[in-house]
C-alpha atoms as a PDB file:
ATOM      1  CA  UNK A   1     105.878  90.402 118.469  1.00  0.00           C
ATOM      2  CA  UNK A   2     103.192  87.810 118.777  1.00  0.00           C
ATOM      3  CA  UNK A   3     102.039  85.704 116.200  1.00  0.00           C
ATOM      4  CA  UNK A   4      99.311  82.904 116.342  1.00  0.00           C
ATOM      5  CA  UNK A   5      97.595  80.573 114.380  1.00  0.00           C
ATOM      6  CA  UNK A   6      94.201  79.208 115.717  1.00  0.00           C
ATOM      7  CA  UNK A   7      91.856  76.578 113.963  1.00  0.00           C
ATOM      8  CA  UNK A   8      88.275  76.730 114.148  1.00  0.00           C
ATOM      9  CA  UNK A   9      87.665  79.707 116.576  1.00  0.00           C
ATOM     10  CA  UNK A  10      84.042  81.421 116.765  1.00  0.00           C
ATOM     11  CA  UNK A  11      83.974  85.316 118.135  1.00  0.00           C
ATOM     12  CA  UNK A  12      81.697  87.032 119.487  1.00  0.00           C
ATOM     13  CA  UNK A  13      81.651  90.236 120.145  1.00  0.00           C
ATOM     14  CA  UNK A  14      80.388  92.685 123.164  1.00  0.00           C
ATOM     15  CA  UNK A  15      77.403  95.212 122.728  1.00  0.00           C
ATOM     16  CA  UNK A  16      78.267  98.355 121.188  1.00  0.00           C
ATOM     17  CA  UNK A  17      78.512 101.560 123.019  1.00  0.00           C
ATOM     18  CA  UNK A  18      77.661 104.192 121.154  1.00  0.00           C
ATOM     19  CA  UNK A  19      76.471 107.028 122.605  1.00  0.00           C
ATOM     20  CA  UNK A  20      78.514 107.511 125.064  1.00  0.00           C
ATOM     21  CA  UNK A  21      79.933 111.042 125.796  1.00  0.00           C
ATOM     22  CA  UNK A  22      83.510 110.994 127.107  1.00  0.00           C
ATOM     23  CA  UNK A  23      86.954 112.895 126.093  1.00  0.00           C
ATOM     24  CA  UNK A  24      88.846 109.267 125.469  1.00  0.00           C
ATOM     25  CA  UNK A  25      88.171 107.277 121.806  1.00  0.00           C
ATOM     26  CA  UNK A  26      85.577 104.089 122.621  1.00  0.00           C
ATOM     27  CA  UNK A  27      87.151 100.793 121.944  1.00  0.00           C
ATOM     28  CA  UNK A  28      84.756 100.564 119.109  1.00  0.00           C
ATOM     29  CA  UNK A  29      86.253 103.935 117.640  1.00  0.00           C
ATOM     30  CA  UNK A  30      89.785 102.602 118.112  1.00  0.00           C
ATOM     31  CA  UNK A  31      88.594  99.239 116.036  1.00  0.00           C
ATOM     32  CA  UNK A  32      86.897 101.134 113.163  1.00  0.00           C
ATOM     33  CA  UNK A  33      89.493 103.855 112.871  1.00  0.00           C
ATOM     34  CA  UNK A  34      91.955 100.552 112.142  1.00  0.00           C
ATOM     35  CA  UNK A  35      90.127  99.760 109.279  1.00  0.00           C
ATOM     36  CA  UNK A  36      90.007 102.465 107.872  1.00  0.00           C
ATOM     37  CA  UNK A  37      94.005 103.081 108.562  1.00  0.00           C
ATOM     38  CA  UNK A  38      94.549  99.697 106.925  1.00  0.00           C
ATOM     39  CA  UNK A  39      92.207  99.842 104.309  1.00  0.00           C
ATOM     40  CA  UNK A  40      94.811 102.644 102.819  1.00  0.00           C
ATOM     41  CA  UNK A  41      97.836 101.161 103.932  1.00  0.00           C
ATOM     42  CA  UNK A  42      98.572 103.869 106.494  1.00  0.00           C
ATOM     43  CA  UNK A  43     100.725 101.896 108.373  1.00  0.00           C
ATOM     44  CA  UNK A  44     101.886 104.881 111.059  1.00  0.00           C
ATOM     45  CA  UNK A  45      98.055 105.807 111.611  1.00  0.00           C
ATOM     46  CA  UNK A  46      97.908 102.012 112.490  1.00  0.00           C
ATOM     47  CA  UNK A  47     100.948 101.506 115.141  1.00  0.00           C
ATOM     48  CA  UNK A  48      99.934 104.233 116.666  1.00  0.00           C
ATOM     49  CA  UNK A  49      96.992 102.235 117.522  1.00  0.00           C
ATOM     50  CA  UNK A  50      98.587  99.050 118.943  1.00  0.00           C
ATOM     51  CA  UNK A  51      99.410  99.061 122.606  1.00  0.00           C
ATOM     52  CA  UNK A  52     103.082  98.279 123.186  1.00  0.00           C
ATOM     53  CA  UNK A  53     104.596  97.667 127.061  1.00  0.00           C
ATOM     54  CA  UNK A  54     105.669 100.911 128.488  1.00  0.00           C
ATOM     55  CA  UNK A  55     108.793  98.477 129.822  1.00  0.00           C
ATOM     56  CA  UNK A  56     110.145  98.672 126.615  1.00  0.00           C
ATOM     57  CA  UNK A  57     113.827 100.229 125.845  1.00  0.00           C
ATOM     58  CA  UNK A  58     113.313 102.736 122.741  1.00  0.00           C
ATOM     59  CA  UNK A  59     115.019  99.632 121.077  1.00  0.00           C
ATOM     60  CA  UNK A  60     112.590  96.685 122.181  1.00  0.00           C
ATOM     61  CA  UNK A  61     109.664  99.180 121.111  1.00  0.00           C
ATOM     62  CA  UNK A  62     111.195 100.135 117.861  1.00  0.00           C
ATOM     63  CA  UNK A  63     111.905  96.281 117.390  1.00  0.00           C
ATOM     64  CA  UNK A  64     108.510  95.488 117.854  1.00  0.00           C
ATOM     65  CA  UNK A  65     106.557  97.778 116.238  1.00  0.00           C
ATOM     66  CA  UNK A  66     108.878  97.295 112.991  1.00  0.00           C
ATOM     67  CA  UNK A  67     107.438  93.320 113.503  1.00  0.00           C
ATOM     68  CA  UNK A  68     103.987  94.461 113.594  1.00  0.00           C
ATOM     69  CA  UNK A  69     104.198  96.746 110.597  1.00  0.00           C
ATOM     70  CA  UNK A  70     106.181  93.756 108.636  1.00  0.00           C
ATOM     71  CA  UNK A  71     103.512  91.268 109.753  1.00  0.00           C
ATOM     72  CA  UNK A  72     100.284  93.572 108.350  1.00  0.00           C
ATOM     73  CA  UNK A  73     102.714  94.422 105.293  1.00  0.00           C
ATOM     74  CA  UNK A  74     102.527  90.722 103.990  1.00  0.00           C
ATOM     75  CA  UNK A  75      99.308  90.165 105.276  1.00  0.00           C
ATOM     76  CA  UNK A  76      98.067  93.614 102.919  1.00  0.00           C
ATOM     77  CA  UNK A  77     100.351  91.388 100.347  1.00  0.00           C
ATOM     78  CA  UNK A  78      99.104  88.321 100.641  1.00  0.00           C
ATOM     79  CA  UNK A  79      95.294  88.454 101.251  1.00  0.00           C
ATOM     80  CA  UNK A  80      95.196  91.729  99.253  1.00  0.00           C
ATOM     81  CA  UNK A  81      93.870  94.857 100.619  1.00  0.00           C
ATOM     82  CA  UNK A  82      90.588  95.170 102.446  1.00  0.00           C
ATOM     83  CA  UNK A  83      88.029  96.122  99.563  1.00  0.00           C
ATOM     84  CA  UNK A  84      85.465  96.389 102.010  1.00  0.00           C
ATOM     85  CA  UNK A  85      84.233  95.952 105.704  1.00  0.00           C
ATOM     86  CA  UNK A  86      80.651  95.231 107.590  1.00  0.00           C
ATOM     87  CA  UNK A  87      80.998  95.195 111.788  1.00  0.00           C
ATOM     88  CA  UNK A  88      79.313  91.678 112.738  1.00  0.00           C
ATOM     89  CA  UNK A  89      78.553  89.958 115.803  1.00  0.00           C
ATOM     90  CA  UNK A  90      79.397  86.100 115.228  1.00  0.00           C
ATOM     91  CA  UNK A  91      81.307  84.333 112.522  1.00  0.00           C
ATOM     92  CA  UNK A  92      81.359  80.281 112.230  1.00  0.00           C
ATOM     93  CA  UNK A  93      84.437  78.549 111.707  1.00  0.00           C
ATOM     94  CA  UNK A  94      87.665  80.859 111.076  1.00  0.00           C
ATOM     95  CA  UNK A  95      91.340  79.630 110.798  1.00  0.00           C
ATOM     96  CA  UNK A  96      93.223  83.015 111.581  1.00  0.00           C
ATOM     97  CA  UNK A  97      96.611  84.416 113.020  1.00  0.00           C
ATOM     98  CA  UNK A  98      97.243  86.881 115.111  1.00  0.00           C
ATOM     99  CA  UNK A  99      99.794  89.776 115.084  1.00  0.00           C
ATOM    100  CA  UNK A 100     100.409  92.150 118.193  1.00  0.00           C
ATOM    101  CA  UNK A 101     103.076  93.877 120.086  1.00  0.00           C
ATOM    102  CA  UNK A 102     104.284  92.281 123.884  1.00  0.00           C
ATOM    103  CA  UNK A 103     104.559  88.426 124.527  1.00  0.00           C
ATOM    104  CA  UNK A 104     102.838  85.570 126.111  1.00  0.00           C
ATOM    105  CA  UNK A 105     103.820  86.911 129.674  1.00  0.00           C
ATOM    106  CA  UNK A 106     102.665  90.001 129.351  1.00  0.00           C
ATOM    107  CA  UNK A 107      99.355  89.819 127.984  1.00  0.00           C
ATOM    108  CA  UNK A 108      98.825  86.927 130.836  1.00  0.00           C
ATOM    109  CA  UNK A 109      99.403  89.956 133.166  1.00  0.00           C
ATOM    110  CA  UNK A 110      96.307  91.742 131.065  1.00  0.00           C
ATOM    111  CA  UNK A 111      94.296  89.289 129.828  1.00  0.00           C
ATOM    112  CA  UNK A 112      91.255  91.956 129.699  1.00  0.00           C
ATOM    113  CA  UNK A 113      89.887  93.478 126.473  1.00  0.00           C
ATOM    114  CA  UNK A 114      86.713  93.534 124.017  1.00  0.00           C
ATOM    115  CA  UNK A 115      87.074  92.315 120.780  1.00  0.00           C
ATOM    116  CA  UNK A 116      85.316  93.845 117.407  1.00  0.00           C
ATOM    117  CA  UNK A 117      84.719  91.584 114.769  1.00  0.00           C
ATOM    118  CA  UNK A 118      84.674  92.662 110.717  1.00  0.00           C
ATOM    119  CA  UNK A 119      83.713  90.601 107.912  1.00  0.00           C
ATOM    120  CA  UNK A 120      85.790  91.828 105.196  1.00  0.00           C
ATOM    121  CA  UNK A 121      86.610  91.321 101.337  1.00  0.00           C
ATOM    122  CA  UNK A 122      90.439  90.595 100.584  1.00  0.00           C
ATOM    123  CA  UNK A 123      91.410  91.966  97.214  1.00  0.00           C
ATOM    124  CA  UNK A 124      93.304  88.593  96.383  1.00  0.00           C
ATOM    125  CA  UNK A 125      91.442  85.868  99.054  1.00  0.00           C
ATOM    126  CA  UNK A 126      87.997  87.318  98.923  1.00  0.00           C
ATOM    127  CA  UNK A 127      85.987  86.772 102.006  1.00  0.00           C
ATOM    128  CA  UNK A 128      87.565  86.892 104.917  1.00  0.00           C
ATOM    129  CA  UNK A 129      88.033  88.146 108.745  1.00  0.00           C
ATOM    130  CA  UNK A 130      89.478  91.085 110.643  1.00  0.00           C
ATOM    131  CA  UNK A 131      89.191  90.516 114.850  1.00  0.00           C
ATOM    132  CA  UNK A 132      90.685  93.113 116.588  1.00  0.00           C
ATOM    133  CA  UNK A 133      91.325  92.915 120.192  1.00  0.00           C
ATOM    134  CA  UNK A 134      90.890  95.942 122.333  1.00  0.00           C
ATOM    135  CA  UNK A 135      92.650  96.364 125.917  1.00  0.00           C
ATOM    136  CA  UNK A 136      93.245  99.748 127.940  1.00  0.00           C
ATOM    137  CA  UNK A 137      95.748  99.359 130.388  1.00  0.00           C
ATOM    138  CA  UNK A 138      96.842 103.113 130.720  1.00  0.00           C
ATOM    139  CA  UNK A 139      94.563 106.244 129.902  1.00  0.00           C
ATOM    140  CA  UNK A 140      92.956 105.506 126.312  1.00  0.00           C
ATOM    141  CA  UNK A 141      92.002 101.942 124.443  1.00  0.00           C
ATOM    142  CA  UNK A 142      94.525 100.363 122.736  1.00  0.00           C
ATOM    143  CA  UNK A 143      94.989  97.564 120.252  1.00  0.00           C
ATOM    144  CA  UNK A 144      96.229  94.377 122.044  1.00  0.00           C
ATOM    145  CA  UNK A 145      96.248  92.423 119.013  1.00  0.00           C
ATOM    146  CA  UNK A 146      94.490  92.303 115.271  1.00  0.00           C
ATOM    147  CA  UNK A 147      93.360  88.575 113.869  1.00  0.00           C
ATOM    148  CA  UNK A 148      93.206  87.982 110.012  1.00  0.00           C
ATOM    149  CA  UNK A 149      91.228  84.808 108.985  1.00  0.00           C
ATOM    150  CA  UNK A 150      89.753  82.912 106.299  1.00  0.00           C
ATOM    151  CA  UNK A 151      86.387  80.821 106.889  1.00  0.00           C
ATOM    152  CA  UNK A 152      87.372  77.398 108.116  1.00  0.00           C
ATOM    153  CA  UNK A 153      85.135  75.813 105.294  1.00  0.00           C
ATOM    154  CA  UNK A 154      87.417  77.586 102.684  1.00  0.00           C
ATOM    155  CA  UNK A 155      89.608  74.656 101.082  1.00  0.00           C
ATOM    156  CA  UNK A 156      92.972  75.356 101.427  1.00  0.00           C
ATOM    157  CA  UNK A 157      92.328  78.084 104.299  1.00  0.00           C
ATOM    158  CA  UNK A 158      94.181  76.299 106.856  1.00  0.00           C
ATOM    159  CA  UNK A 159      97.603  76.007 104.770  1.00  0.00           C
ATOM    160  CA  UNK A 160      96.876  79.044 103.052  1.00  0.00           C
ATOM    161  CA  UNK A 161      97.026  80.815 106.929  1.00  0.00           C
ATOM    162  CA  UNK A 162     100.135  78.671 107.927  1.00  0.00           C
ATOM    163  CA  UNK A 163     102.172  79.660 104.516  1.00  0.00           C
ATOM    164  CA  UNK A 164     101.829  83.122 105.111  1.00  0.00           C
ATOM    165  CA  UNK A 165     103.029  82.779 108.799  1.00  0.00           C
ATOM    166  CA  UNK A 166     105.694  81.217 107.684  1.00  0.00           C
ATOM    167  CA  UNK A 167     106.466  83.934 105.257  1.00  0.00           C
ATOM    168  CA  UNK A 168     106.056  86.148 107.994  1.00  0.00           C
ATOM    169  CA  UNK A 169     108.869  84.504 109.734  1.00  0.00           C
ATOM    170  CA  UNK A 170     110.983  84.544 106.411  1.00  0.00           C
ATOM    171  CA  UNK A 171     113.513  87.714 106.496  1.00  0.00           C
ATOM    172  CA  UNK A 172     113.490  87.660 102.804  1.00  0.00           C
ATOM    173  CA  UNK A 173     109.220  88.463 103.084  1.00  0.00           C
ATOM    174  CA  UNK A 174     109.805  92.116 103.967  1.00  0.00           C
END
């Protein structure tokens, strides 16, 4: 599993294309169908989403994808559940962290994808950030990784980020 933290990133996001006519889910249909898996918790609607190496042993992929799904579990704990969502183009200043399946290696082999940016409410934090980085590296888009932030201007937002990857890392957190 991959987890980040970046300071002070802006995102912007590609054109929408909706529209389009074709048999496989859009990117932007794999991003909103996320939020609305993790707006209810629905943590198996929301691995099913991520994109995992097809190199895996059933062991490395069942290792990972229990990482993800402990990550978003104390990230639904900690910021509080998404009480609501608007799609946006551009944020300012947003201290975030990043949980995916794969490593550094791998995703260096794929650095491709479009990202979808949502400016959310957090049941406990209140405003905050939901990036979610979409790759397709077989047949259908994928999730490479999902980034939960709090506005850089936020006092506190920086530790606030870094305490709960650190409880992420804590085998007592899940």
């Amino acid at each position: 599993m991959l987890v980040l933290v970046l300071i002070g990133a802006r995102a912007r996001v590609n054109a929408d294309t909706e529209g389009k006519l074709l048999l496989q889910p859009q990117p932007v249909q794999v991003a909103r169908t996320y939020m609305n898996c993790v707006g209810i918790a629905d943590y198996s609607c929301v691995l099913a989403l991520f994109h995992f190496p097809s190199s895996y042993s059933s062991a490395e992929l069942e290792s990972d994808q229990q990482a993800v799904r402990d990550a978003l579990t104390v990230l639904d704990k900690e910021l509080g559940r998404v009480e609501s969502q608007d799609e946006i183009s551009t944020t300012s200043d947003v201290v975030f962290l990043s949980v995916g399946g794969g490593d550094l290696p791998y995703w260096k082999k794929h650095p491709e994808f479009r990202r979808f940016t949502f400016k959310v409410k957090f049941a406990k934090e209140g405003e905050g950030f939901i990036f979610i980085d979409i790759c397709q590296i077989e047949k259908a888009p994928q999730i490479r990784q999902v980034h939960y932030g709090l506005p850089a201007s936020y006092k506190g937002a920086r530790e606030r980020i870094l305490a709960i990857m650190n409880q992420m890392k804590s085998p007592s957190s899940h």
